[in-house]
N, C-alpha and C. Protein backbone atom coordinates (compact mmCIF):
# COMPACT_ATOMS: atom_id res chain seq x y z
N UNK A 1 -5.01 18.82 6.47
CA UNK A 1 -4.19 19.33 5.38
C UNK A 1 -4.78 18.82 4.07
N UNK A 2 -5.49 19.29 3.88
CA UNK A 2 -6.04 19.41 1.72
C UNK A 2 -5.21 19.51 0.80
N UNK A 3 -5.21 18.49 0.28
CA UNK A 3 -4.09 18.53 -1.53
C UNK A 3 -5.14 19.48 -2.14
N UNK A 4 -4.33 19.89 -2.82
CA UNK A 4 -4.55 20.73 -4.34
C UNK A 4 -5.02 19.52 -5.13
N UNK A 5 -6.45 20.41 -5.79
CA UNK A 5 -6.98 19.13 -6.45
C UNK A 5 -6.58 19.25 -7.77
N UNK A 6 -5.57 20.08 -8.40
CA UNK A 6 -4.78 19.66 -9.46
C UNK A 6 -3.94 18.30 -9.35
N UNK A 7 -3.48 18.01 -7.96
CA UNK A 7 -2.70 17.13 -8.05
C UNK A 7 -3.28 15.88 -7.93
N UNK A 8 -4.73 16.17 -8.12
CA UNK A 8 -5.64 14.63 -7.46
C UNK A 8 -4.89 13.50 -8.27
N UNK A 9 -5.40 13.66 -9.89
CA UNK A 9 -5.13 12.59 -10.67
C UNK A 9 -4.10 11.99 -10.41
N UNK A 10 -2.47 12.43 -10.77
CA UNK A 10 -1.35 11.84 -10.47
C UNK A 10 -1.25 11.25 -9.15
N UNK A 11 -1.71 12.03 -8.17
CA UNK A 11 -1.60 11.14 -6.86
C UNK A 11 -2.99 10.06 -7.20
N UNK A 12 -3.97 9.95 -7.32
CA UNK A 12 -4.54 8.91 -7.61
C UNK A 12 -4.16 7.51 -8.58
N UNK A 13 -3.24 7.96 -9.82
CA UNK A 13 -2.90 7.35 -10.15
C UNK A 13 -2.06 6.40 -9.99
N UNK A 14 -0.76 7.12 -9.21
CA UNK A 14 0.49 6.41 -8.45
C UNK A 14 -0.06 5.69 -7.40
N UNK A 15 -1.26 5.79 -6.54
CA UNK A 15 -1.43 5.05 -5.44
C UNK A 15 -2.04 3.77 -6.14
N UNK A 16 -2.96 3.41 -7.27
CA UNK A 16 -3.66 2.77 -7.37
C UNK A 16 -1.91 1.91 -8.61
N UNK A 17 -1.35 2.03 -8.81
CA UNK A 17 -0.34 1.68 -9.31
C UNK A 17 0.57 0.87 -8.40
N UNK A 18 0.89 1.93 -7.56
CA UNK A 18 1.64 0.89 -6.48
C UNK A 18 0.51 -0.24 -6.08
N UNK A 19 -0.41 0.08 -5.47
CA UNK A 19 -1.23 -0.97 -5.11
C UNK A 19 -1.67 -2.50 -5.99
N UNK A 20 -1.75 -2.51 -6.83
CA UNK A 20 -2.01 -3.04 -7.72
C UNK A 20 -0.23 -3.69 -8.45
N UNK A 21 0.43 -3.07 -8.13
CA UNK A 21 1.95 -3.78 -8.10
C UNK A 21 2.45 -4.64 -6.64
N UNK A 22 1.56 -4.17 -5.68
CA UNK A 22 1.81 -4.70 -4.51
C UNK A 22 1.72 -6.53 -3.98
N UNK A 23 2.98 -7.12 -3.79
CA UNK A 23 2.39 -8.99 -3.71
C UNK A 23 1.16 -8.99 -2.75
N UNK A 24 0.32 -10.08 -3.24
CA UNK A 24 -1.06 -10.56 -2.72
C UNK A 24 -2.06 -9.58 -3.15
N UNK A 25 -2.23 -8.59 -4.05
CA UNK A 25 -3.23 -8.46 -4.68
C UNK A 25 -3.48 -9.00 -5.69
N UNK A 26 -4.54 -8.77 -6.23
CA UNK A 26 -5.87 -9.18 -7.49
C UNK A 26 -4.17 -9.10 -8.90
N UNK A 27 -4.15 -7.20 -8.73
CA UNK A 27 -3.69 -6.56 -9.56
C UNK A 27 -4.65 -5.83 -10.37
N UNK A 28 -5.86 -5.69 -9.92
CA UNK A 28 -6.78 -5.09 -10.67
C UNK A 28 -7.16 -4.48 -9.75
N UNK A 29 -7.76 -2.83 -10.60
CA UNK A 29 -8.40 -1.96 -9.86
C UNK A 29 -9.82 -1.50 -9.97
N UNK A 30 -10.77 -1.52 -8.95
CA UNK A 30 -12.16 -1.40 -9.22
C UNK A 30 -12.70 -0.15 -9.05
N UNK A 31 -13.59 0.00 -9.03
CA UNK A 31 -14.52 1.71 -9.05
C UNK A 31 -14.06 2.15 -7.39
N UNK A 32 -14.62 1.34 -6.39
CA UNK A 32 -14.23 1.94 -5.02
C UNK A 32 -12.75 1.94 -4.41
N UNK A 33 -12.06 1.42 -5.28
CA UNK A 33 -10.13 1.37 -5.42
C UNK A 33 -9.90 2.62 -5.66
N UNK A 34 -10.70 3.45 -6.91
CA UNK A 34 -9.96 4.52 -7.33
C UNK A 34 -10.74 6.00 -6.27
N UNK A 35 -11.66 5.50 -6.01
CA UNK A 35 -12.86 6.55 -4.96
C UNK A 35 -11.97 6.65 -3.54
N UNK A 36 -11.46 5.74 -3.49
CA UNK A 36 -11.03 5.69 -1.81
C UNK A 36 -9.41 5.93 -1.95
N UNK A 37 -8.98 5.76 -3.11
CA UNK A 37 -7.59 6.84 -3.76
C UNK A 37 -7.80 8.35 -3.59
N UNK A 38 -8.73 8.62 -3.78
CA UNK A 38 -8.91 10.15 -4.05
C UNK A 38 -9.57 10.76 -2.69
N UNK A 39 -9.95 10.15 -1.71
CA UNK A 39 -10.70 10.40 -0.65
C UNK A 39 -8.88 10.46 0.51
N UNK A 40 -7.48 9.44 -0.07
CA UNK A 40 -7.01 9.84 0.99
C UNK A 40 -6.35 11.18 0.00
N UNK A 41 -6.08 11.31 -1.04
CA UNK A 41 -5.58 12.58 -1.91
C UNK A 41 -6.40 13.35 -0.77
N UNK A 42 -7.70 13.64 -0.83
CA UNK A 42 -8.25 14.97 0.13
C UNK A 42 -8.21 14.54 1.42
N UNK A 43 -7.52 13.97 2.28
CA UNK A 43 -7.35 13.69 3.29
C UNK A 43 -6.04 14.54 3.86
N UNK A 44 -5.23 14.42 2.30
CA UNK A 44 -3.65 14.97 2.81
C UNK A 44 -2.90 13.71 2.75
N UNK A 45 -3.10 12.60 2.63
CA UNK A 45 -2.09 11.69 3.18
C UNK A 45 -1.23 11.54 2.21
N UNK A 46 0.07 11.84 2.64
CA UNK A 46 1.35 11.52 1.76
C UNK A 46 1.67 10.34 1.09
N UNK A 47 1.75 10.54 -0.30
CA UNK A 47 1.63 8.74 -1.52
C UNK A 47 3.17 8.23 -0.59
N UNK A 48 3.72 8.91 0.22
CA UNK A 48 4.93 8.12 1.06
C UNK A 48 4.37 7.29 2.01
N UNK A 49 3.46 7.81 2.20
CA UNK A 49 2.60 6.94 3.43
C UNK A 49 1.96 5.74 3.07
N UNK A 50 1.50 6.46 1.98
CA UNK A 50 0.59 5.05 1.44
C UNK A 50 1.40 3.62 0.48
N UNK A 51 2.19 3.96 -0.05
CA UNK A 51 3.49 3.29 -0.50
C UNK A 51 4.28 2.23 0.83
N UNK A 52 4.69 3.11 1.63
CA UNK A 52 4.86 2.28 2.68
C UNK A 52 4.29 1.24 3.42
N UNK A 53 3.08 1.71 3.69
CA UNK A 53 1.83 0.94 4.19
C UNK A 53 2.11 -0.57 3.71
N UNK A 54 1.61 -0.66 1.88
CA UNK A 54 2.11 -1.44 1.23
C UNK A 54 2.96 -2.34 1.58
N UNK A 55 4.00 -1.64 1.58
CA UNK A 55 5.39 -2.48 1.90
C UNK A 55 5.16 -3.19 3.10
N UNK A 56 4.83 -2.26 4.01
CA UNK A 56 4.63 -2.94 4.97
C UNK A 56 3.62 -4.07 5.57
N UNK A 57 2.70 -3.91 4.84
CA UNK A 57 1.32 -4.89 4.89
C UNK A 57 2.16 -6.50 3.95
N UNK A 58 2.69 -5.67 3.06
CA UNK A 58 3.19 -6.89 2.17
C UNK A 58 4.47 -7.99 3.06
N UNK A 59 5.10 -6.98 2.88
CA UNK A 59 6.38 -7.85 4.36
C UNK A 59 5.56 -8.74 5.41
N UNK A 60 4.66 -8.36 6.17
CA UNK A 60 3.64 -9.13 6.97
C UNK A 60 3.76 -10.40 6.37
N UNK A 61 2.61 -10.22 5.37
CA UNK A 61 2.45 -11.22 4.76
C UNK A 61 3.43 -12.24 3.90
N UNK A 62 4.25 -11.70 3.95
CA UNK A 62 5.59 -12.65 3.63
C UNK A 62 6.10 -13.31 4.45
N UNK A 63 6.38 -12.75 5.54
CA UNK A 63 6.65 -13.07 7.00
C UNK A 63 6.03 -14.18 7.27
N UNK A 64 5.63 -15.33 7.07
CA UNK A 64 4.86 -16.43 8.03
C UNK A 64 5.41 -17.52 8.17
N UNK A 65 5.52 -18.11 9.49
CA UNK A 65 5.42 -19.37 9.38
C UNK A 65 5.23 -20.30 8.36
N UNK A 66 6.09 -21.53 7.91
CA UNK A 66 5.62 -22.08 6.95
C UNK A 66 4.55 -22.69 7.34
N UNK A 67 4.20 -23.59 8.43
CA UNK A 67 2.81 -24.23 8.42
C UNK A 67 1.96 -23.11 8.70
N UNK A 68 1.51 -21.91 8.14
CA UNK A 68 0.10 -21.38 8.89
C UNK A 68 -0.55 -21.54 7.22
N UNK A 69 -1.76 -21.13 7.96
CA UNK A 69 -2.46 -20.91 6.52
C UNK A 69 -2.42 -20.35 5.30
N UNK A 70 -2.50 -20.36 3.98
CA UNK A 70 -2.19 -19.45 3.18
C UNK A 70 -3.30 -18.55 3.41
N UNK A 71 -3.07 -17.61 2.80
CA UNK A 71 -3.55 -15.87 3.09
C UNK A 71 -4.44 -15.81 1.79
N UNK A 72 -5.88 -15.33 1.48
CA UNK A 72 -6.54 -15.37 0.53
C UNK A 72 -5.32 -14.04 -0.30
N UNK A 73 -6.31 -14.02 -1.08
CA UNK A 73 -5.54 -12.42 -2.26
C UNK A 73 -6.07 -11.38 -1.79
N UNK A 74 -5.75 -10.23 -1.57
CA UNK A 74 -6.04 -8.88 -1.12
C UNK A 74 -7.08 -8.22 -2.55
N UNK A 75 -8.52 -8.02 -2.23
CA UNK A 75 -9.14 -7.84 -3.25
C UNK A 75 -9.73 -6.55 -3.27
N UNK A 76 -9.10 -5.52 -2.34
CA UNK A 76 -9.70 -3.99 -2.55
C UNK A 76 -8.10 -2.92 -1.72
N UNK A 77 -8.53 -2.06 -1.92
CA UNK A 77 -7.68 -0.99 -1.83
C UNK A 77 -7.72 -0.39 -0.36
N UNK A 78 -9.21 -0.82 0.44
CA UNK A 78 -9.06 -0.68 1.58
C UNK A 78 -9.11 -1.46 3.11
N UNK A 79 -8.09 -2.79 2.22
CA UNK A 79 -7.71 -4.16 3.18
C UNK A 79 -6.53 -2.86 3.59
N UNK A 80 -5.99 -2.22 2.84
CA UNK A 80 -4.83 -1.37 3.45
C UNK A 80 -5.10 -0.34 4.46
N UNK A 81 -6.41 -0.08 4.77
CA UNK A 81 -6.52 1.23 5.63
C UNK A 81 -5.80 0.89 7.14
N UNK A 82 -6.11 0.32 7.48
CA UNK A 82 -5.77 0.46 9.20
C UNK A 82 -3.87 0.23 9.03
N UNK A 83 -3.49 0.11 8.38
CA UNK A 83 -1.95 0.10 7.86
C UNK A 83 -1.51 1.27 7.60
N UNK A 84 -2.21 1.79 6.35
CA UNK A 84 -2.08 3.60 6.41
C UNK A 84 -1.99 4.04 7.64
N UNK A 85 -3.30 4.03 8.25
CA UNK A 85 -3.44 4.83 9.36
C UNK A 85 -1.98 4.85 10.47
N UNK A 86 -1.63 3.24 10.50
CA UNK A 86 -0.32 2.87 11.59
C UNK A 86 0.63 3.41 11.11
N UNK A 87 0.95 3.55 9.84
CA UNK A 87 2.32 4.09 9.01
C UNK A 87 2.03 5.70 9.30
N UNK A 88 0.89 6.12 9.17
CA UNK A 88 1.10 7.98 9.53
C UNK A 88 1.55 7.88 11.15
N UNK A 89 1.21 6.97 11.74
CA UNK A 89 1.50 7.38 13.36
C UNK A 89 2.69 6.95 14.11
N UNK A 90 3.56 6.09 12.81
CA UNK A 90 4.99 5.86 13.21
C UNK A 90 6.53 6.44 13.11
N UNK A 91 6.98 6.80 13.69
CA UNK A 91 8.07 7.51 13.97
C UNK A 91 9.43 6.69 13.80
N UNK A 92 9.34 6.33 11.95
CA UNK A 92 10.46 5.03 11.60
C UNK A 92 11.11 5.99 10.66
N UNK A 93 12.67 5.51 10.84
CA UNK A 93 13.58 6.25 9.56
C UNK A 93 13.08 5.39 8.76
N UNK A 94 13.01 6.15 7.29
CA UNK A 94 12.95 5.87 5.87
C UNK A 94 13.83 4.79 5.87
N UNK A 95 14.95 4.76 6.27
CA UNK A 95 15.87 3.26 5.77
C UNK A 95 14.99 2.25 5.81
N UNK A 96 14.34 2.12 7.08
CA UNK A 96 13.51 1.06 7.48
C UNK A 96 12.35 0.22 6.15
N UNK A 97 11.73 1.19 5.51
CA UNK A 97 11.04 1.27 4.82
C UNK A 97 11.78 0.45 3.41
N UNK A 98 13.01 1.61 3.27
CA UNK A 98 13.55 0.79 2.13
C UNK A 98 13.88 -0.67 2.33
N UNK A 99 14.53 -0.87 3.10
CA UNK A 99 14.69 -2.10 4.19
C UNK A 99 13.76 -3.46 3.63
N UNK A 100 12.77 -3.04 4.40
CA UNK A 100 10.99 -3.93 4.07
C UNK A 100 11.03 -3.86 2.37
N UNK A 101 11.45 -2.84 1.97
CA UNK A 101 10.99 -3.22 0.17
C UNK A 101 11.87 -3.97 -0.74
N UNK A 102 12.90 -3.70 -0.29
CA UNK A 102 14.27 -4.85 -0.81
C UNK A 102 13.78 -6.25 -0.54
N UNK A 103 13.77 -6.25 0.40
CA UNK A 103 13.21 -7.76 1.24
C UNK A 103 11.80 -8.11 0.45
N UNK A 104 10.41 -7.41 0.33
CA UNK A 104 9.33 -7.83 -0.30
C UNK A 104 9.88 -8.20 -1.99
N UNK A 105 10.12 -7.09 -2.41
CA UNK A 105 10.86 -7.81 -3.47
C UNK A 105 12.14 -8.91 -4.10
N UNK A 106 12.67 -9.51 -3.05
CA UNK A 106 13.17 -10.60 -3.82
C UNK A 106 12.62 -11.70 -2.76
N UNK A 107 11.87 -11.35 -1.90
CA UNK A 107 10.36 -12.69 -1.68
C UNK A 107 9.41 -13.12 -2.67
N UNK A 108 8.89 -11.63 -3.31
CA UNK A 108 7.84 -11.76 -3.96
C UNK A 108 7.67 -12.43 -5.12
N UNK A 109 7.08 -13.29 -5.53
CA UNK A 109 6.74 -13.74 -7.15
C UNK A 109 6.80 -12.79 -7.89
N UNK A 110 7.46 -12.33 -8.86
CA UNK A 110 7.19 -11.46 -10.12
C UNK A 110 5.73 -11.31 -10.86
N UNK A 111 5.55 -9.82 -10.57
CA UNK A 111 4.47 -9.99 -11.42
C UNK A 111 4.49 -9.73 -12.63
C-alpha cells in the first residue's frame, strides 16, 4: 500500500517529531532519520503505527529493574524498526496504546 506522495512531507514531519519527542532519544534529527521517515511514508505504514512503536519501545525502557544497567540514548530513527515492524503485526485495542503513553509520560523526564 503506497502513500500519496503529497502526503510525504507532513507524514515525514510528524514521525520525525514524535521521535525526537520520544524519552531516551538524542532529540535531534539526522539526514538518515529523515530518509528512513520517508522510506516507511512509501512503505504505507500508518504514523499510528509508528507513534505507537515509540510508546512502546519507550515504556520498555522505563520498565526496568532498578539494579540493571542504564540504557545508552537512542541515537537514530532506526533503533525503532523491529518495534514498528511488531506494532504492525499486533492485534492490541488502541486503549492499550493510550495506556503505555499516559504511563511513559508521567515516568518520563520532561523534555
Amino acid at each position: 500500500m503506497e502513500q500519496n506522495p503529497d502526503n510525504q512531507n507532513p507524514y515525514v514531519r510528524q514521525v520525525l517529531d514524535a521521535y525526537r519527542k520520544t524519552p531516551g532519544t538524542t532529540g535531534t534529527v539526522r539526514r538518515p532519520d529523515r530518509l528512513l521517515a520517508a522510506q516507511l511514508h512509501q512503505r504505507g505504514v500508518p504514523l499510528e503505527a509508528v507513534e505507537n512503536a515509540f510508546v512502546l519501545a519507550a515504556a520498555r525502557r522505563l520498565v526496568r529493574p532498578v539494579d540493571a544497567a542504564s540504557l545508552g540514548t537512542i541515537r537514530s530513527l532506526a533503533y525503532f524498526l523491529p518495534v514498528i515492524e511488531e506494532v504492525l503485526g499486533l492485534r492490541v485495542n488502541p486503549d492499550y496504546f493510550r495506556y503505555l503513553r499516559h504511563k511513559v509520560e508521567r515516568a518520563a523526564p520532561a523534555r
